[in-house]
Protein backbone atom coordinates (compact mmCIF):
# COMPACT_ATOMS: atom_id res chain seq x y z
CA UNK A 1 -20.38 -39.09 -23.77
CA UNK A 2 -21.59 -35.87 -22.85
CA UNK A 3 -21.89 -36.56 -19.51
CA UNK A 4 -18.25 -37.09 -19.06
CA UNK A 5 -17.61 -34.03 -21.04
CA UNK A 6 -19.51 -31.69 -18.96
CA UNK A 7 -18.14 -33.42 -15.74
CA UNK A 8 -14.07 -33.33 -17.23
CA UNK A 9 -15.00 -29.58 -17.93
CA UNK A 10 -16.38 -28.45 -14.46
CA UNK A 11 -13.33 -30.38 -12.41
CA UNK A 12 -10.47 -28.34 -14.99
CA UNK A 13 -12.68 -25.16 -14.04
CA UNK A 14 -12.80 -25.85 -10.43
CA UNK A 15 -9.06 -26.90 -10.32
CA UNK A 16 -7.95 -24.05 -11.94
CA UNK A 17 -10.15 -21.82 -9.82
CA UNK A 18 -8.54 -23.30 -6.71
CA UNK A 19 -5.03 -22.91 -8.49
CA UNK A 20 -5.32 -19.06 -9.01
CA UNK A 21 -6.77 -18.25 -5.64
CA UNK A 22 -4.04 -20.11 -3.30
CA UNK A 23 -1.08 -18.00 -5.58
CA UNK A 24 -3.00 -14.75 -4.94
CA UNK A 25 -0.40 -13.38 -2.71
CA UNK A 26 -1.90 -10.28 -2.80
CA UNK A 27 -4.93 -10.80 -0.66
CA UNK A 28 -3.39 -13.51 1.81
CA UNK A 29 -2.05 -12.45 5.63
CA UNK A 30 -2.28 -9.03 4.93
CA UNK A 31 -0.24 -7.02 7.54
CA UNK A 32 -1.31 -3.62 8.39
CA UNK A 33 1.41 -0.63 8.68
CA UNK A 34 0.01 2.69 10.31
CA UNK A 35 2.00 5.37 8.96
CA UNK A 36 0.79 8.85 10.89
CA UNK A 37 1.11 11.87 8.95
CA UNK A 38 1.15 15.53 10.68
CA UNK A 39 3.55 18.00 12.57
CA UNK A 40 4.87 19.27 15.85
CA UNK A 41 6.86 21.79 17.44
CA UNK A 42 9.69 19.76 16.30
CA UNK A 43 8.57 19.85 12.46
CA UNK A 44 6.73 17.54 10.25
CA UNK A 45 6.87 13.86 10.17
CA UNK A 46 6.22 10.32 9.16
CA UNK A 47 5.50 8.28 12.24
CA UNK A 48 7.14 5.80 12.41
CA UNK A 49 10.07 6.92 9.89
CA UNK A 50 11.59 3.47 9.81
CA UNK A 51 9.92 0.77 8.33
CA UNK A 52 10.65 -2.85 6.87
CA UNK A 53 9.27 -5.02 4.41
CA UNK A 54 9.45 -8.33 3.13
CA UNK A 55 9.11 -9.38 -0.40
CA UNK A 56 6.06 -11.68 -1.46
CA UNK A 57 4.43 -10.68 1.77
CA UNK A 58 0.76 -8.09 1.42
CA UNK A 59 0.84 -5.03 3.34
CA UNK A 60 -1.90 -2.63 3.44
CA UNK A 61 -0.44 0.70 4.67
CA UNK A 62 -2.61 2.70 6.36
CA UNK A 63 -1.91 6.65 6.01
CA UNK A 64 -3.74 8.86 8.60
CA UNK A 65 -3.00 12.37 8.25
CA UNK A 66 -3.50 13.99 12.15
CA UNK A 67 -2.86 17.27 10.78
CA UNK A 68 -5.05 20.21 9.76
CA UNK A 69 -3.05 20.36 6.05
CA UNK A 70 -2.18 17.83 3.52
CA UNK A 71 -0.02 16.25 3.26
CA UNK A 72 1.37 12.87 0.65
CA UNK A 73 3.42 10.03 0.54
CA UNK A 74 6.31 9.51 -2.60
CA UNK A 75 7.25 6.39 -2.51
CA UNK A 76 10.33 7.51 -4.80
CA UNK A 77 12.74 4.51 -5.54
CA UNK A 78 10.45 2.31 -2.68
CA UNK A 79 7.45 2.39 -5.68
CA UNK A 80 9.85 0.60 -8.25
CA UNK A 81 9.97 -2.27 -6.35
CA UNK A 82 6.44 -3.01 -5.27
CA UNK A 83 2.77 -4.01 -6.77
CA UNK A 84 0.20 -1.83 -5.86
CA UNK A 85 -3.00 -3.52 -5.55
CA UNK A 86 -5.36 -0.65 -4.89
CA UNK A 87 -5.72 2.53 -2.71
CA UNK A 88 -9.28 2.59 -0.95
CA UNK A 89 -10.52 5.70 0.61
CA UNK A 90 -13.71 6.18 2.88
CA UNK A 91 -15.81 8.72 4.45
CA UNK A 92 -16.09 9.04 8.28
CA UNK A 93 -18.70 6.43 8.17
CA UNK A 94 -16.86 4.03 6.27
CA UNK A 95 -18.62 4.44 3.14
CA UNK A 96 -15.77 3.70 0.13
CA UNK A 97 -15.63 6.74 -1.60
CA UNK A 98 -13.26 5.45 -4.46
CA UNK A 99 -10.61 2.80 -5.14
CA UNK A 100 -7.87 3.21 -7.39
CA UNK A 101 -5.59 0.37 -9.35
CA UNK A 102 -2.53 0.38 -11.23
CA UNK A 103 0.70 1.75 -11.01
CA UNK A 104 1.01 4.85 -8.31
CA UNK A 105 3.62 6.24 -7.03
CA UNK A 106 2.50 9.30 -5.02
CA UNK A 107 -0.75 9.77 -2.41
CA UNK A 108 -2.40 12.57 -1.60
CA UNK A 109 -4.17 12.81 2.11
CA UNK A 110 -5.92 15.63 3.12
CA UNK A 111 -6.33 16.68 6.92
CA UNK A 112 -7.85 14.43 9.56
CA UNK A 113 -8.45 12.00 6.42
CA UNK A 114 -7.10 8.18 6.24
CA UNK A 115 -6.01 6.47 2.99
CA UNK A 116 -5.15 2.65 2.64
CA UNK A 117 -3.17 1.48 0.02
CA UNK A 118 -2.55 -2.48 -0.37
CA UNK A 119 0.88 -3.12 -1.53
CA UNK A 120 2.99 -6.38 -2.49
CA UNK A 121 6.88 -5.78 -2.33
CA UNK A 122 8.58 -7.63 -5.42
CA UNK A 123 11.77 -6.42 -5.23
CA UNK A 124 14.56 -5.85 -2.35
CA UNK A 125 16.14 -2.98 -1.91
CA UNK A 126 20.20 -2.41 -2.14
CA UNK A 127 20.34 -0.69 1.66
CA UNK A 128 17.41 1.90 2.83
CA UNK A 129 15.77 4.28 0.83
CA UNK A 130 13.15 7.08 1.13
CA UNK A 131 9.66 7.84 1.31
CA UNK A 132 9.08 11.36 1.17
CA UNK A 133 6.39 14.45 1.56
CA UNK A 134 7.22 16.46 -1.52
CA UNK A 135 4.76 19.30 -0.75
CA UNK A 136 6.93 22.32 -0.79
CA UNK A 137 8.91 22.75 3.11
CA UNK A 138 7.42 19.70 3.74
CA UNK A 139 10.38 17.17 3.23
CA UNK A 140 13.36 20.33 4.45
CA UNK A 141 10.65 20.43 7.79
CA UNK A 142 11.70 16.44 8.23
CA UNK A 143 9.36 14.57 6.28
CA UNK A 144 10.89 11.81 5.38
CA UNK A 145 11.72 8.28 6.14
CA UNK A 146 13.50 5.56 5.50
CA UNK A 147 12.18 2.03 4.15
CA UNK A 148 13.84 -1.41 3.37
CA UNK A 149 13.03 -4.13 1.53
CA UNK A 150 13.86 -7.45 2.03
């Protein structure tokens, strides 16, 4: 009898295991989005500064700052509407310097420095919206760009 206990007991734990880790749309196909951060003789800008998402589907966006400033990402009305996951960020030898979890809405990146932050969109967007530098002259200087959910 307690045999068949033990043995009922491991196949519910293994079942459920297996349950939990094929819903985990959070860490399946993850698509990378580059997203260059910097300025010209033209201004300052988010390269590209059109993007697209899909709902249900894991990005990790990839924020390289080419510049010799900061500058940060605002997700504004686009951070309503997703799950972040975590933000990872590394040395120049790939060494994680820190991960952060929970709710965010804005991200720092200092010059020549690359953040990635792992997002999950759960909510579509009515038409495009922004994401925005809101470092003082940054956003009147043309950073800014637009983002839709699907």
């Amino acid at each position: 009898m307690y045999a068949i206990r033990t043995i009922f007991g491991l196949s519910a734990l293994v079942f459920a295991t297996t349950a939990t880790a094929e819903g985990d749309l959070s860490r399946a196909n993850v698509i990378d989005v580059a997203i260059e951060l910097g300025s010209n003789d033209e201004g300052m800008y988010f390269s590209p500064d059109n993007y697209e998402f899909e709902t249900g589907q894991a990005y990790r966006l990839i924020l390289t700052n080419v510049d010799e400033i900061k500058h940060e990402v605002a997700l504004n009305e686009m951070g309503e509407r997703i799950f972040t996951r975590k933000i990872e960020a590394s040395d120049v030898d790939g060494n994680l310097i820190t991960e952060v979890k929970g709710s965010i809405r804005e991200v720092e990146v200092g010059p020549g420095r690359t953040v990635e932050w792992f997002i999950v969109p759960v909510q579509t967007t009515d038409g495009p919206v922004e994401i925005t530098c809101e470092i003082p002259g940054h956003y009147e200087s043309g950073m800014h760009a637009s983002v839709v959910i699907n």
